[in-house]
Every structure is written in C-alpha cells, then in structure tokens.
N, C-alpha and C. Protein backbone atom coordinates (compact mmCIF):
# COMPACT_ATOMS: atom_id res chain seq x y z
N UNK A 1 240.52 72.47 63.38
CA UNK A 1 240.48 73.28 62.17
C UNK A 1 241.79 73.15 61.38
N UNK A 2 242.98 73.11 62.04
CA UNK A 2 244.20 73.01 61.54
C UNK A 2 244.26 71.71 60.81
N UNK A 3 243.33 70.15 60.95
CA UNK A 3 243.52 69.32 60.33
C UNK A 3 243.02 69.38 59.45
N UNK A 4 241.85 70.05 58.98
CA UNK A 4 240.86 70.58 57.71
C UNK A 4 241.52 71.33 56.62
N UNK A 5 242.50 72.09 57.06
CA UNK A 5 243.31 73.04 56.56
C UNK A 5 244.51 72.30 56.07
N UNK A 6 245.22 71.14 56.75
CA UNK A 6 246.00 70.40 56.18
C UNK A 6 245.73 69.93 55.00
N UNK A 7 243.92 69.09 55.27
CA UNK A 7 243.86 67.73 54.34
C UNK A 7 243.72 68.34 52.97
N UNK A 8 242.68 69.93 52.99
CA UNK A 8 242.37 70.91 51.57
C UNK A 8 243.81 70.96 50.94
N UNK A 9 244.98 71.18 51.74
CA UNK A 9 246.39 71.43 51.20
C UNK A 9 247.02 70.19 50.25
N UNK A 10 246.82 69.33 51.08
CA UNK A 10 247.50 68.09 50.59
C UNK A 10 246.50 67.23 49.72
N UNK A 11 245.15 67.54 49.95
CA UNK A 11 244.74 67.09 48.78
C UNK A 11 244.11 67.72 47.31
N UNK A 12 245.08 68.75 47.19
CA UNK A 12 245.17 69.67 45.83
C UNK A 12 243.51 69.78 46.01
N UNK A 13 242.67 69.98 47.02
CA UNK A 13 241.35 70.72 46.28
C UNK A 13 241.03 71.77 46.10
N UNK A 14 241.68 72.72 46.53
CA UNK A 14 241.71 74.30 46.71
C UNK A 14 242.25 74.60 45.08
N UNK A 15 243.30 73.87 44.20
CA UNK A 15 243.55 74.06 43.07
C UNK A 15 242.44 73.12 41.94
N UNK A 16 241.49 72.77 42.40
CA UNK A 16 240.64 72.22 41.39
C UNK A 16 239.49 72.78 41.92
N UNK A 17 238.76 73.24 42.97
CA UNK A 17 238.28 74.57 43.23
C UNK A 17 238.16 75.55 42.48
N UNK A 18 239.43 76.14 42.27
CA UNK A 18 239.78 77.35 41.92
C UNK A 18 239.53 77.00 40.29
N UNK A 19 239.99 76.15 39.36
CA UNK A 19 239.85 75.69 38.12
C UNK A 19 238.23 75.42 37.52
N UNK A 20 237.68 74.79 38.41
CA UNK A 20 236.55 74.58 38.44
C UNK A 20 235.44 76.18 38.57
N UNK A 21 235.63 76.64 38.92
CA UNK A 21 235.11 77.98 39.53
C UNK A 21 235.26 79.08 38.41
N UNK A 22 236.34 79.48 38.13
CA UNK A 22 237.06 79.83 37.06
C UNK A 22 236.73 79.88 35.49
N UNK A 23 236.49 78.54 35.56
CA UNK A 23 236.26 77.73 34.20
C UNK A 23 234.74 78.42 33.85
N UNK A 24 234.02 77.95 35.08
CA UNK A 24 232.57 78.46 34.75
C UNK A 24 232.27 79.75 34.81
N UNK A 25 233.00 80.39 34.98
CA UNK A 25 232.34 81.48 35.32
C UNK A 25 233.00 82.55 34.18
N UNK A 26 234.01 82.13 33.60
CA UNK A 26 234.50 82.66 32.06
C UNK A 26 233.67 82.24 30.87
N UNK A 27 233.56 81.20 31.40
CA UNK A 27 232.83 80.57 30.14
C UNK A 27 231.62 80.96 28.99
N UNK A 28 230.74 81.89 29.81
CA UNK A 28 229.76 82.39 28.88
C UNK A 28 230.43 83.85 28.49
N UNK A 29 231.34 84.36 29.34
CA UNK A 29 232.14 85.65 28.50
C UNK A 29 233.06 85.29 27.30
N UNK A 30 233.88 83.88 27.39
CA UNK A 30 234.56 83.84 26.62
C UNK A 30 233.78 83.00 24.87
N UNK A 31 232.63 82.47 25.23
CA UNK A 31 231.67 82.02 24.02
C UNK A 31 231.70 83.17 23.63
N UNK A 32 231.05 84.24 24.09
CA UNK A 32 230.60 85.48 23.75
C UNK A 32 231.75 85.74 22.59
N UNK A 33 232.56 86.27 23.04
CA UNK A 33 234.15 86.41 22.47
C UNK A 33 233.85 85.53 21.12
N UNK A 34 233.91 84.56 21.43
CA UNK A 34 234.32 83.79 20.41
C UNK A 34 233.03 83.86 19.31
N UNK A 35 231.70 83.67 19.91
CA UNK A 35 230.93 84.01 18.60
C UNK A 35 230.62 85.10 18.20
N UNK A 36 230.89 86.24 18.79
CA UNK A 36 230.72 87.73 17.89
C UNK A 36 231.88 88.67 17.35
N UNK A 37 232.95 87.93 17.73
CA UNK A 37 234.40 88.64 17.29
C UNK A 37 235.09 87.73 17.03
N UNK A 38 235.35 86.62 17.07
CA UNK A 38 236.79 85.82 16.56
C UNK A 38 236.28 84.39 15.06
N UNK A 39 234.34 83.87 15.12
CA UNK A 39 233.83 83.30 14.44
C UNK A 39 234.17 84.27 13.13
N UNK A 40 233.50 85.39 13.52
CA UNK A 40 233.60 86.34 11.61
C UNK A 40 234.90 86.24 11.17
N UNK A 41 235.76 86.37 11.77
CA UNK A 41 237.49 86.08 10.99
C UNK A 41 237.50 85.18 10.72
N UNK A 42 237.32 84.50 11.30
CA UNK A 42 237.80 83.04 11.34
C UNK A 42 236.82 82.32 9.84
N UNK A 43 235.62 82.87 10.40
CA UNK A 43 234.37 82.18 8.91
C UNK A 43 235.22 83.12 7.48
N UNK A 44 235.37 84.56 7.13
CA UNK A 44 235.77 84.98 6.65
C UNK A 44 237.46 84.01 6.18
N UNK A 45 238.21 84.05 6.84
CA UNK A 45 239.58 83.53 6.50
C UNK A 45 239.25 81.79 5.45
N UNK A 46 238.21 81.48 5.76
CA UNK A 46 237.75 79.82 5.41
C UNK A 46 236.84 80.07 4.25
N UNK A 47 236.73 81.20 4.17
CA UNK A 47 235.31 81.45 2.76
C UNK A 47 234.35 81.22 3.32
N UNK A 48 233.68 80.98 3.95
CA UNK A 48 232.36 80.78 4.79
C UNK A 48 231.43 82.47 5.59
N UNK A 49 230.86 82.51 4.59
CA UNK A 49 230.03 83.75 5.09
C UNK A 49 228.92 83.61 5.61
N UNK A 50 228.65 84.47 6.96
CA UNK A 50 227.65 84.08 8.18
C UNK A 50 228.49 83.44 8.90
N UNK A 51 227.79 82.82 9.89
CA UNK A 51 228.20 82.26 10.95
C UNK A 51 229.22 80.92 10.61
N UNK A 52 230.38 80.82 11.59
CA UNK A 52 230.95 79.66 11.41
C UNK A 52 230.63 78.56 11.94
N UNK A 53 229.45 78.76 13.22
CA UNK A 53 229.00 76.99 13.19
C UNK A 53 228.08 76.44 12.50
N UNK A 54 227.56 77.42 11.04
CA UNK A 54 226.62 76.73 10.58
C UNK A 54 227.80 76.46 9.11
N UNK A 55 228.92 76.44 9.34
CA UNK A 55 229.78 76.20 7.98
C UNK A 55 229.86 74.61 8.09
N UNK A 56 229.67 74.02 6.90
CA UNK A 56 229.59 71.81 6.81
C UNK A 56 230.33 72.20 5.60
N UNK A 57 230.44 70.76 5.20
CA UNK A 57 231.02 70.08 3.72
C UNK A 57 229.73 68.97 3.85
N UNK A 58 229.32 69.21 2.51
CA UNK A 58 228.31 68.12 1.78
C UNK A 58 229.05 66.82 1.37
N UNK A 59 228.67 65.76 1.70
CA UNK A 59 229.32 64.73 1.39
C UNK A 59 227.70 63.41 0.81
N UNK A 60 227.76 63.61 -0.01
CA UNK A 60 226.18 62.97 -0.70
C UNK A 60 225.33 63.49 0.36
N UNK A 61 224.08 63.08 0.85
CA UNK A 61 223.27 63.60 1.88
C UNK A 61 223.70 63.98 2.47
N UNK A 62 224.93 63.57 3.42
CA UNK A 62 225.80 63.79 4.54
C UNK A 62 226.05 65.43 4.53
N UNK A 63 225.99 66.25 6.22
CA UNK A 63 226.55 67.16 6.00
C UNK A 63 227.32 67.15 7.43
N UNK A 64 229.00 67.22 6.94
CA UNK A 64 229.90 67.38 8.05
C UNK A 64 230.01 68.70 8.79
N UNK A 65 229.66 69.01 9.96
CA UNK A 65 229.97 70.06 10.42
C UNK A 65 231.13 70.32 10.86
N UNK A 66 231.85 71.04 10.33
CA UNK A 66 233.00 71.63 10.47
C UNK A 66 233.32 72.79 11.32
N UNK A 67 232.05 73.64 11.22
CA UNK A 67 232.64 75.20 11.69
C UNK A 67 231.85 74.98 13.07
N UNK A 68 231.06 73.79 13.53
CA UNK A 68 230.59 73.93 14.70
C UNK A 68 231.61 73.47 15.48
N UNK A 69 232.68 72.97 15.33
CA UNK A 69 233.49 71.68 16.52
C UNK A 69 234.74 73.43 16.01
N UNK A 70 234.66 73.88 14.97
CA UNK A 70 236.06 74.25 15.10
C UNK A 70 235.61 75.81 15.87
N UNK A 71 234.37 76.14 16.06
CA UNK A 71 233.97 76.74 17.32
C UNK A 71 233.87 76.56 18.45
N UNK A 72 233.76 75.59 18.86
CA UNK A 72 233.90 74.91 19.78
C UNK A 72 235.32 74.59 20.60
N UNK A 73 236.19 74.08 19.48
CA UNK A 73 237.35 74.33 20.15
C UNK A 73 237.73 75.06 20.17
N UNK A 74 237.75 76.73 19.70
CA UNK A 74 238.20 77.38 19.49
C UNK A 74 237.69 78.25 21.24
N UNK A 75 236.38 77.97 21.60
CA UNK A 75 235.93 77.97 22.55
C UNK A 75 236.96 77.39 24.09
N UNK A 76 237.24 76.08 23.90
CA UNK A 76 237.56 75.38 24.96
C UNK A 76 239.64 76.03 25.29
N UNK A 77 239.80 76.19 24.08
CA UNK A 77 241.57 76.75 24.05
C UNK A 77 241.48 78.10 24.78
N UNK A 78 240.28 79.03 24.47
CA UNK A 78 240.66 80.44 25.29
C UNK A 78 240.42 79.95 26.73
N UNK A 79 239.13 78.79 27.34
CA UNK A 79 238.87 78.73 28.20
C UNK A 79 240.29 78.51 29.13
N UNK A 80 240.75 77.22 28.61
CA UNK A 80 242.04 76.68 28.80
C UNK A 80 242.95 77.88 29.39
N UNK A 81 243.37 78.61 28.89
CA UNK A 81 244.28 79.93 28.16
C UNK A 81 243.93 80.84 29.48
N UNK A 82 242.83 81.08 29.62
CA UNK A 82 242.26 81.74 30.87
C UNK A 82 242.67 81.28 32.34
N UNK A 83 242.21 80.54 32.56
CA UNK A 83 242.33 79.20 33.50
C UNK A 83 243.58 79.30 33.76
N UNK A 84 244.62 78.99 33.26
CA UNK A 84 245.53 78.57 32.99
C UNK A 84 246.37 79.93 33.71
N UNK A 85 246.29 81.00 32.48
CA UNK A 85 246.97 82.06 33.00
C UNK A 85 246.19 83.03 34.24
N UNK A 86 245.31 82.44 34.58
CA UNK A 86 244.51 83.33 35.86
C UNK A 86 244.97 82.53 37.10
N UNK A 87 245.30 81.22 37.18
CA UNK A 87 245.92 80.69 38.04
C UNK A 87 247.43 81.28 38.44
N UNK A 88 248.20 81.49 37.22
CA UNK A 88 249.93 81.73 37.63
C UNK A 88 249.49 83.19 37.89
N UNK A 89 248.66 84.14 37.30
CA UNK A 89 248.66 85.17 37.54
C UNK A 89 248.57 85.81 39.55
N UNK A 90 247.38 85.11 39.74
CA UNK A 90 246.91 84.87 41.46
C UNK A 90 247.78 84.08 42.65
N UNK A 91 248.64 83.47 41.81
CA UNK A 91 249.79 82.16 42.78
C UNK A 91 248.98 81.24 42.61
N UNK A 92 248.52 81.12 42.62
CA UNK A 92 246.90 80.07 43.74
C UNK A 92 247.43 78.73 42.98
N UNK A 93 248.53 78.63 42.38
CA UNK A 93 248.86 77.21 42.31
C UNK A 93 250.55 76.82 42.96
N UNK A 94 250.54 77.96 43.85
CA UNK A 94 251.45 77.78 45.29
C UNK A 94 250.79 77.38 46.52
N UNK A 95 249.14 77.49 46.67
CA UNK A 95 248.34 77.10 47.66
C UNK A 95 248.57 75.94 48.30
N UNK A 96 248.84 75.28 47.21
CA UNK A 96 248.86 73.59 47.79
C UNK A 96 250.03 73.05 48.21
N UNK A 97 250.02 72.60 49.07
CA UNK A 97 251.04 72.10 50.05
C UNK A 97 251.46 70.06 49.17
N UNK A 98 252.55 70.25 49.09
CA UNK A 98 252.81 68.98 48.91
C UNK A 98 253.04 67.42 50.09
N UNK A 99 252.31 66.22 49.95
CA UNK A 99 252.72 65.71 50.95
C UNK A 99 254.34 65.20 51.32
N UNK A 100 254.80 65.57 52.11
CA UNK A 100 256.19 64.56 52.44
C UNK A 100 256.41 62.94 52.55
C-alpha cells in the first residue's frame, strides 16, 4: 500500500484529481453565475440588450458572434479563478510529494 501511496505522490495525480473534480463540479454553478448575473452587465456595458450570447456584428450575410465566445470566456476565467483559488485555499497543492 505504501508503494501506491508513493507512486499517487510522485506522480502529481492527486493534484489533477483534485482540478479535474473541482472543475466539474463548479462548472454548472459558475455558468449559472455568469448567465443570469454577470451576461446583463456585461450585455448592458456593450449596448447589447437581452442576452449576451446572442450579441454578433453583421458583416454582409456573415454574422460574427461575439457575445457567445465572450461568454464563454468569461465562463472559463471564473472556472480557472475557482480552481485555482480552491486549491491554495485546501493546501492540496502541498499533497504532492516531489521526486528526488
């Protein structure tokens, strides 16, 4: 058991575990977030009234979507942000043992 416990250490999976795990399981709280409280500012601040992933620029037929990707990322940065600070918050990125 003690060698099982080594190899999880030394091979950082307990910290991509934890990231992995994390990630998903914020993820439909933090969409949430983002499309019923942070899209309306955000569409509002851009002139775009209603929703911001249905905000484009017309370009002849063409329509660029704009407010869908910048929801989207706007999406992936809190995820990030979460992740990120829920790890230093827990240690859990002292878990892992470095090899010598």
């Amino acid at each position: 058991m003690k060698g099982f416990i080594n190899f999880i250490r030394e091979q950082g999976v307990v910290g991509l575990a934890v990231g992995f795990i994390l990630g998903g399981a914020v993820s439909k709280l933090v969409s949430a977030i983002v499309t019923d409280l942070v899209n309306p500012f955000v569409g509002l601040a851009l002139g775009s009234i209603g929703e911001l992933k249905n905000s484009y620029w017309s370009v002849g037929s063409a329509k660029i979507m704009y407010g869908d990707f910048i929801s989207v990322f706007i999406d992936f940065l809190i995820i990030s942000l979460v992740v990120y600070f829920g790890v230093k918050l827990l240690k859990l990125d002292k878990l892992d043992k470095k090899k010598d």
